[in-house]
PDB file of N, CA and C in Angstrom:
ATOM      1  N   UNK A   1       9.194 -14.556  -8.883  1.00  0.00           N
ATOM      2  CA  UNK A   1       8.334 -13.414  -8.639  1.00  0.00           C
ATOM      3  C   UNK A   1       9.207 -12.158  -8.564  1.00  0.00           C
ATOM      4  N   UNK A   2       8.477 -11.461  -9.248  1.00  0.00           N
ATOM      5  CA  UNK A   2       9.472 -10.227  -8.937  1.00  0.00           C
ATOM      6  C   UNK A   2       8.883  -8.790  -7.831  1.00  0.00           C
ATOM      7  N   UNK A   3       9.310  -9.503  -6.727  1.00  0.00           N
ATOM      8  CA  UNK A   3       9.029  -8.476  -5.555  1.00  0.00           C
ATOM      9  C   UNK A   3       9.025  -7.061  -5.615  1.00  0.00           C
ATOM     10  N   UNK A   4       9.916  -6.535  -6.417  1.00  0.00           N
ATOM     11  CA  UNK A   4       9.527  -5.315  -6.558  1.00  0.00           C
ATOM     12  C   UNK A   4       8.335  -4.485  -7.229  1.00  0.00           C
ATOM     13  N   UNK A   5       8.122  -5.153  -8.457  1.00  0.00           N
ATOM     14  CA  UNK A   5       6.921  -4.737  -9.178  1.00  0.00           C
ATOM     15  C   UNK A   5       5.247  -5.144  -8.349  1.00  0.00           C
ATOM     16  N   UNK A   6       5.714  -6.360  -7.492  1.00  0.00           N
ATOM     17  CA  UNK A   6       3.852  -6.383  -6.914  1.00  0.00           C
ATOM     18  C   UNK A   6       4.518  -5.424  -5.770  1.00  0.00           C
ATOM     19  N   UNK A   7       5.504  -4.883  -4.542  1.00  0.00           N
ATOM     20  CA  UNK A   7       5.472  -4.486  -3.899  1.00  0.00           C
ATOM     21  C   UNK A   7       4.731  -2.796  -4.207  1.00  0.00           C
ATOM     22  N   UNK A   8       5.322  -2.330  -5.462  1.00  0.00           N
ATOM     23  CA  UNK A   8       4.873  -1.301  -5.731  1.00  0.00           C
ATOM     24  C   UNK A   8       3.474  -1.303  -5.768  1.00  0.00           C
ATOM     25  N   UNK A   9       2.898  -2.546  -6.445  1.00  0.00           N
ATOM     26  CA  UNK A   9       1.185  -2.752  -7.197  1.00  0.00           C
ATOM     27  C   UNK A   9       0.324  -2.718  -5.562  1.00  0.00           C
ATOM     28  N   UNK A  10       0.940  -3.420  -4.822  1.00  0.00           N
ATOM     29  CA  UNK A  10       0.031  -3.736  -3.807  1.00  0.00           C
ATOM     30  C   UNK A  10      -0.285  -2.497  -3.094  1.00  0.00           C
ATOM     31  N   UNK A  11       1.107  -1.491  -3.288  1.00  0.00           N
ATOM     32  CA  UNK A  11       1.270  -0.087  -2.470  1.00  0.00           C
ATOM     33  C   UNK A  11       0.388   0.529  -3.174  1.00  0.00           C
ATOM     34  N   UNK A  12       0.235   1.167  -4.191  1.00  0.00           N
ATOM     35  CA  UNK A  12      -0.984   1.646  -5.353  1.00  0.00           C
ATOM     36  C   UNK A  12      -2.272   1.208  -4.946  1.00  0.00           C
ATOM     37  N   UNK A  13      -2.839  -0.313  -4.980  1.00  0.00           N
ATOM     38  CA  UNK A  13      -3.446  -0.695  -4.643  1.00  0.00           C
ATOM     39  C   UNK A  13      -4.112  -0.330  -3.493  1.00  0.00           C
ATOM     40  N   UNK A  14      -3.583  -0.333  -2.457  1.00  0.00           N
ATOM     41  CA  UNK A  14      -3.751  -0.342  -1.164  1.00  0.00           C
ATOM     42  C   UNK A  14      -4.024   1.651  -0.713  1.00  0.00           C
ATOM     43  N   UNK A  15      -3.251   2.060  -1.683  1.00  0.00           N
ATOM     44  CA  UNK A  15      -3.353   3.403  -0.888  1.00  0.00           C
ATOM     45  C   UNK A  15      -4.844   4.119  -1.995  1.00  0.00           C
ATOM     46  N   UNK A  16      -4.608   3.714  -3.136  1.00  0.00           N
ATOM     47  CA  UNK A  16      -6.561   3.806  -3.292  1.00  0.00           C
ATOM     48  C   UNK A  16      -7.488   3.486  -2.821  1.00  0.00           C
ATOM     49  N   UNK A  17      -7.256   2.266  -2.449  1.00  0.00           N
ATOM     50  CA  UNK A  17      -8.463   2.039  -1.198  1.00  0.00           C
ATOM     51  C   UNK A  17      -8.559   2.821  -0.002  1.00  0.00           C
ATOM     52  N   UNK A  18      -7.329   3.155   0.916  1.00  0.00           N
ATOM     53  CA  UNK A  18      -7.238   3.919   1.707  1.00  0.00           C
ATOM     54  C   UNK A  18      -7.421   5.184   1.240  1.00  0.00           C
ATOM     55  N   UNK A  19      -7.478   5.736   0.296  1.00  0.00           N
ATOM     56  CA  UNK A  19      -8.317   7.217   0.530  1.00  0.00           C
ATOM     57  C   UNK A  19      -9.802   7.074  -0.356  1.00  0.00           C
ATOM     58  N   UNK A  20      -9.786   6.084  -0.685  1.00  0.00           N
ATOM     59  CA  UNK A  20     -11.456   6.128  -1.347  1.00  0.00           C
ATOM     60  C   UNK A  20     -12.329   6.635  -2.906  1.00  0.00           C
ATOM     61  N   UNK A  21     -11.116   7.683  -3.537  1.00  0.00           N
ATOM     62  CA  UNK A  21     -11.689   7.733  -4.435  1.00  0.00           C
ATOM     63  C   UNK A  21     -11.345   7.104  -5.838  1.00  0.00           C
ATOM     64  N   UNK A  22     -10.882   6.022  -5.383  1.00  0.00           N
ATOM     65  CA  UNK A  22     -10.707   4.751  -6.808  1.00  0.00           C
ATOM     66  C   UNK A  22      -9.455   5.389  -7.589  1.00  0.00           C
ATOM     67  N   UNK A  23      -9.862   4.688  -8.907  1.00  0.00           N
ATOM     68  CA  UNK A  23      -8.659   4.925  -9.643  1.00  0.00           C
ATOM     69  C   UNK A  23      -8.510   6.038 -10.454  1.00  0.00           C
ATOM     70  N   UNK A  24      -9.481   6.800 -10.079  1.00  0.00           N
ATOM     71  CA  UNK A  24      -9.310   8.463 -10.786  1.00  0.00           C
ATOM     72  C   UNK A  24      -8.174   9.052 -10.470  1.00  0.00           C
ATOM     73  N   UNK A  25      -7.537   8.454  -9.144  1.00  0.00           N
ATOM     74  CA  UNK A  25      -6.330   9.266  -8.893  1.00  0.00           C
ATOM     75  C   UNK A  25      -5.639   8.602  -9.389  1.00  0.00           C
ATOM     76  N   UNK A  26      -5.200   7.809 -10.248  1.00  0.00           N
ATOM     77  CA  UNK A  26      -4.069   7.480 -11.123  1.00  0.00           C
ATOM     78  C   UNK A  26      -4.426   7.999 -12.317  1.00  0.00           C
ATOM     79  N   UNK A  27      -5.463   8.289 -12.797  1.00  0.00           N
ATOM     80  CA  UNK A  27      -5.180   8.369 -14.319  1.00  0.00           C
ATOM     81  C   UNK A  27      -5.532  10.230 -14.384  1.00  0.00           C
ATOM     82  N   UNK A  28      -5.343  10.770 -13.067  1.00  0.00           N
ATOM     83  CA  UNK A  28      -5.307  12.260 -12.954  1.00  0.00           C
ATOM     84  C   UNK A  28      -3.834  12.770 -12.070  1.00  0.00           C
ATOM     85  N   UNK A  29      -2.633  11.719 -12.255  1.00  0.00           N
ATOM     86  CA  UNK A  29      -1.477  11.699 -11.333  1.00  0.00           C
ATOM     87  C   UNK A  29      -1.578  12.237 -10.259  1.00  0.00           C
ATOM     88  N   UNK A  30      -1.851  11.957  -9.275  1.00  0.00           N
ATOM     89  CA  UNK A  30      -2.626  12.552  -8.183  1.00  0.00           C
ATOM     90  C   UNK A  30      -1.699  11.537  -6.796  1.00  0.00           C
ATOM     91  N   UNK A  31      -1.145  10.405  -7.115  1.00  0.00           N
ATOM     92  CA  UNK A  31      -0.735   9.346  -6.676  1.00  0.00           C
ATOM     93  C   UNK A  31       1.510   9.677  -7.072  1.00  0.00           C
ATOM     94  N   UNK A  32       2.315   9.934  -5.964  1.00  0.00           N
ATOM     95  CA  UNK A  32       3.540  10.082  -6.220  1.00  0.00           C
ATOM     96  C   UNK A  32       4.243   8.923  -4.861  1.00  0.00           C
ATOM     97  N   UNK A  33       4.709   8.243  -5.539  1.00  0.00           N
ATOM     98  CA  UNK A  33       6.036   7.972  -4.501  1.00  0.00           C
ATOM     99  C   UNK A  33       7.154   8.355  -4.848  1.00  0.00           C
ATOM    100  N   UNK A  34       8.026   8.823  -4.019  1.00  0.00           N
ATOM    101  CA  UNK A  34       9.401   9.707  -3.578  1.00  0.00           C
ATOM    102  C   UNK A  34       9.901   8.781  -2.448  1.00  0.00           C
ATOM    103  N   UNK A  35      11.311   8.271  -2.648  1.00  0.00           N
ATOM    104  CA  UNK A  35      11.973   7.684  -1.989  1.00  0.00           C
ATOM    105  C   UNK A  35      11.464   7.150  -0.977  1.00  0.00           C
ATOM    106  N   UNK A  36      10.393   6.026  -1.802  1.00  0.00           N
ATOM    107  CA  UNK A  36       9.772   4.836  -0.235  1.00  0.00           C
ATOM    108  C   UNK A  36       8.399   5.750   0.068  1.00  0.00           C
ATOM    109  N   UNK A  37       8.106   7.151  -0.161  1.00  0.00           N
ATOM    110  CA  UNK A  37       7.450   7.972   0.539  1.00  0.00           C
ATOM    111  C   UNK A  37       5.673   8.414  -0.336  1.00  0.00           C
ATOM    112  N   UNK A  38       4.702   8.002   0.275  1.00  0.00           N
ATOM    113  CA  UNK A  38       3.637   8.086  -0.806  1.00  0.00           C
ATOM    114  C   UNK A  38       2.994   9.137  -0.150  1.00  0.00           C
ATOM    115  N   UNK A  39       2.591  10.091  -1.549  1.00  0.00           N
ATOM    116  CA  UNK A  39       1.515  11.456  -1.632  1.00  0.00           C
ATOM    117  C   UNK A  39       0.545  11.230  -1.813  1.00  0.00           C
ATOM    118  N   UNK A  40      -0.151  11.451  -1.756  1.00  0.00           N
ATOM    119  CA  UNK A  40      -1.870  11.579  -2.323  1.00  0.00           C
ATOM    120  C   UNK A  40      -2.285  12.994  -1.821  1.00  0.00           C
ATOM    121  N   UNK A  41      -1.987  13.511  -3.644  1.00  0.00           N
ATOM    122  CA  UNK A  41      -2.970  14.724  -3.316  1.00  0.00           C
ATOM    123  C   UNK A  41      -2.070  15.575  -3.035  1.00  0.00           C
ATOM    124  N   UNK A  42      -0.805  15.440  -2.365  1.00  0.00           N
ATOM    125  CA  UNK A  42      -0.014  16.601  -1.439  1.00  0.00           C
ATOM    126  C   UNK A  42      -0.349  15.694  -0.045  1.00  0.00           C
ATOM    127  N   UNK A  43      -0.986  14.626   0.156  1.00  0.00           N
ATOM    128  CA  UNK A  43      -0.910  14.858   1.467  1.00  0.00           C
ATOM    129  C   UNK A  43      -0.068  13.114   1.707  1.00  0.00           C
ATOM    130  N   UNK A  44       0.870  13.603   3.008  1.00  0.00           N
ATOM    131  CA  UNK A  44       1.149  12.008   3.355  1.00  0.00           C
ATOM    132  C   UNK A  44       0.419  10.738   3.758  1.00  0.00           C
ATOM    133  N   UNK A  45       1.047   9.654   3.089  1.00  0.00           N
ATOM    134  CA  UNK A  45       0.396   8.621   3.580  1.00  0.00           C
ATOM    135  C   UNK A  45       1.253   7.215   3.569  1.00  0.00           C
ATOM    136  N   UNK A  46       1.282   7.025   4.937  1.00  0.00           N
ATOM    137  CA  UNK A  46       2.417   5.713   5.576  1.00  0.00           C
ATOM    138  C   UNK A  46       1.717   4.320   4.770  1.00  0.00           C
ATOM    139  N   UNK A  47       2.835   3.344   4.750  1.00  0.00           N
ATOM    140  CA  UNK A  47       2.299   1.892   4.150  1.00  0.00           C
ATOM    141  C   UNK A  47       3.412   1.490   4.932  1.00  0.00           C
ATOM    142  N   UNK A  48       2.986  -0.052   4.806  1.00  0.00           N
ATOM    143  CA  UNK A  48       3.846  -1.219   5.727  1.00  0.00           C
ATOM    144  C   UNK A  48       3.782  -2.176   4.577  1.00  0.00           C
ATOM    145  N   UNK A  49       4.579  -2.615   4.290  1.00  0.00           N
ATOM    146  CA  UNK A  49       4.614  -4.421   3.575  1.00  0.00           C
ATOM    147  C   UNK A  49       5.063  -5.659   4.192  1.00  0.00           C
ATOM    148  N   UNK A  50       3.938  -5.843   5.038  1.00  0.00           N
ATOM    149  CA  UNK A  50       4.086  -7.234   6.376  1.00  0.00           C
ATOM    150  C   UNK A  50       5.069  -8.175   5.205  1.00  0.00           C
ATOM    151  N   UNK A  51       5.998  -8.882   5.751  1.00  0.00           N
ATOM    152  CA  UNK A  51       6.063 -10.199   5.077  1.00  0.00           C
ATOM    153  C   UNK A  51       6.103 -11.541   5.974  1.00  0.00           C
ATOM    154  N   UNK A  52       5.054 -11.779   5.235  1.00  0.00           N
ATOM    155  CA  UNK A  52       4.077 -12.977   5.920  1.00  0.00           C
ATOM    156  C   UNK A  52       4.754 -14.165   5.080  1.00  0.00           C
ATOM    157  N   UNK A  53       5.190 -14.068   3.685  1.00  0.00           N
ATOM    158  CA  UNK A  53       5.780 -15.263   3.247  1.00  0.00           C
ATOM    159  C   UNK A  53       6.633 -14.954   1.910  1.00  0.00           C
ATOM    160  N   UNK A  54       7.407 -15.888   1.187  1.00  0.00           N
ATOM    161  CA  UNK A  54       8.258 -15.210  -0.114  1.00  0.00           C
ATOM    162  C   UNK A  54       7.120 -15.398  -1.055  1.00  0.00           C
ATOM    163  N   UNK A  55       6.062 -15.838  -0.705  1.00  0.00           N
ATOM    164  CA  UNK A  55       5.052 -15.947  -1.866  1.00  0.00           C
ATOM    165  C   UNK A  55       3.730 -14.866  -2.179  1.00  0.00           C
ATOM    166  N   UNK A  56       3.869 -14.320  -1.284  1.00  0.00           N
ATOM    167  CA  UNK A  56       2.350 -13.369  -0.796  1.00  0.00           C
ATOM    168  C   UNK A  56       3.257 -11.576  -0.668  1.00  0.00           C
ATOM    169  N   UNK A  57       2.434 -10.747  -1.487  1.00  0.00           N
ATOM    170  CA  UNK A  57       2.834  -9.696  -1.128  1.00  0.00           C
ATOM    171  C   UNK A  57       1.678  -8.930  -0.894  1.00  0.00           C
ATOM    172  N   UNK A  58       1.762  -8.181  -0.505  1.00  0.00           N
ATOM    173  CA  UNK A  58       1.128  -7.191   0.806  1.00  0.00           C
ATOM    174  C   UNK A  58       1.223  -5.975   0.683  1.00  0.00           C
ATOM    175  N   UNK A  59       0.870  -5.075   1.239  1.00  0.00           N
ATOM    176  CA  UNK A  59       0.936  -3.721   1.547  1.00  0.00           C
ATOM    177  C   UNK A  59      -0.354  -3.260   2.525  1.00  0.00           C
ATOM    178  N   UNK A  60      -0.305  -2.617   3.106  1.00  0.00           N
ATOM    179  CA  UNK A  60      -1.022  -1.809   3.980  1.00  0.00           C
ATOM    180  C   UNK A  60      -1.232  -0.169   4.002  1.00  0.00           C
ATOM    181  N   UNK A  61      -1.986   0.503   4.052  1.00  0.00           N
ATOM    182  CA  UNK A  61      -1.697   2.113   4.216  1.00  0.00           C
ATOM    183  C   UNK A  61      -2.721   2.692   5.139  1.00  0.00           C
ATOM    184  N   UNK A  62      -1.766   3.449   5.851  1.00  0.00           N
ATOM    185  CA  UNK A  62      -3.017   4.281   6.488  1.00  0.00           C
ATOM    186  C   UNK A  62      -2.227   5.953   6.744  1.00  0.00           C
ATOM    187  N   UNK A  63      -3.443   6.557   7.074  1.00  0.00           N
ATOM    188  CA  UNK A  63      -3.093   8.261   7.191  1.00  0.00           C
ATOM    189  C   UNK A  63      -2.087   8.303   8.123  1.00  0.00           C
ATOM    190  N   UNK A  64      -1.980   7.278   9.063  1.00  0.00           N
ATOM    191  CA  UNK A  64      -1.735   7.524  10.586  1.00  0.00           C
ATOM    192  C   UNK A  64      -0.450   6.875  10.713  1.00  0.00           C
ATOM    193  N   UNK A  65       0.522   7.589  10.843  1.00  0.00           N
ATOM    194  CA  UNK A  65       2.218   6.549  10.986  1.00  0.00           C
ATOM    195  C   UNK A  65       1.533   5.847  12.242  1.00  0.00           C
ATOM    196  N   UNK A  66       2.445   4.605  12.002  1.00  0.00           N
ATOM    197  CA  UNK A  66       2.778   3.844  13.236  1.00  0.00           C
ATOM    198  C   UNK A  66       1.529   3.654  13.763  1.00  0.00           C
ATOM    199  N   UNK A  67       0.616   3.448  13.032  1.00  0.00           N
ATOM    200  CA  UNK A  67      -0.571   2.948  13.348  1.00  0.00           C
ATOM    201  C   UNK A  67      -0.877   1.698  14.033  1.00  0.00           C
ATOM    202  N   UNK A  68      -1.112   1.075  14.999  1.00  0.00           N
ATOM    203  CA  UNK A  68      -1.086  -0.272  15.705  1.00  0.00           C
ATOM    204  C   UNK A  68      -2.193  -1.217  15.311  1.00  0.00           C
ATOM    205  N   UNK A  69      -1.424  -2.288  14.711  1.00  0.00           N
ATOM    206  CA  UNK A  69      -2.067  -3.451  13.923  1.00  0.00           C
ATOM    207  C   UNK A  69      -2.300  -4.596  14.181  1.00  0.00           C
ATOM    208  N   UNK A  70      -3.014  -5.417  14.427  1.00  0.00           N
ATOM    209  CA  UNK A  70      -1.763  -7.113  14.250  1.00  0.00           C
ATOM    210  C   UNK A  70      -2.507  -7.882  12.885  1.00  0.00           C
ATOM    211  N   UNK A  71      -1.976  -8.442  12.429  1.00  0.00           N
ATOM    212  CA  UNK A  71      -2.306  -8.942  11.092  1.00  0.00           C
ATOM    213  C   UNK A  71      -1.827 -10.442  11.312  1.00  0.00           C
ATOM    214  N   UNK A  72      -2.400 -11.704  10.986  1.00  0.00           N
ATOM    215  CA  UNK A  72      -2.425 -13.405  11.226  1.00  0.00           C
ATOM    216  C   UNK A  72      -2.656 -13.702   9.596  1.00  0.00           C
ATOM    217  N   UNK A  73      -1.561 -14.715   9.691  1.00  0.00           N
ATOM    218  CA  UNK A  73      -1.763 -15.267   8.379  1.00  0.00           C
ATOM    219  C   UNK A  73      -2.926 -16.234   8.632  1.00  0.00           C
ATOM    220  N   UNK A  74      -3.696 -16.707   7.800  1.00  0.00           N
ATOM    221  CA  UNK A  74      -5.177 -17.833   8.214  1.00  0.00           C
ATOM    222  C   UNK A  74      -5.058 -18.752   6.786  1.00  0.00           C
ATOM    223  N   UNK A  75      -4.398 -20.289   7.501  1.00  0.00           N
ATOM    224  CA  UNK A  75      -4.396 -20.801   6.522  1.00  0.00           C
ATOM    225  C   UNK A  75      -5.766 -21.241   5.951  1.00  0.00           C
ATOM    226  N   UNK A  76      -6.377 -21.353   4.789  1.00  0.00           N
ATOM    227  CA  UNK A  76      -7.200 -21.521   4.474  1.00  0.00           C
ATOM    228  C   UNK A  76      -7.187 -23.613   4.411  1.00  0.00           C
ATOM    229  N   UNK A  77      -8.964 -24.406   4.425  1.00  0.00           N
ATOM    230  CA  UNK A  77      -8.829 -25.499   4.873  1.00  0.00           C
ATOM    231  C   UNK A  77      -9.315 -26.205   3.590  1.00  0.00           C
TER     232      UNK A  77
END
């Protein structure tokens, strides 16, 4: 797997959902990361990439640094 390319996808991923208006903001570049650091719009926005396992990648985003979380892996039965 190559961790870097889903780490990025999941970050993309994740920070469209977190501001809501889909994927118009990629195909209107509207979406920048800068050293680890994601824009939208001009405006900041924090992500986390829990690692829960070498198999599962993740990302999280929210407006709010240091936002307080807890996140459980749930094995499925």
């Amino acid at each position: 797997m190559n961790r870097t390319f889903y780490n990025y996808w999941t970050l993309m991923e994740s920070a469209i959902k977190a501001d809501g208006r889909g994927l118009s903001l990629i195909s209107a570049n509207k979406i920048e990361i800068i050293n680890d650091q994601l824009m939208i719009d001009g405006k900041e926005w924090f992500s986390d990439h829990p690692n829960f396992d070498s198999s599962i990648a993740c990302c999280i985003t929210s407006n709010k640094e240091n936002e307080s979380m807890v996140l459980r892996k749930i094995q499925a039965v």
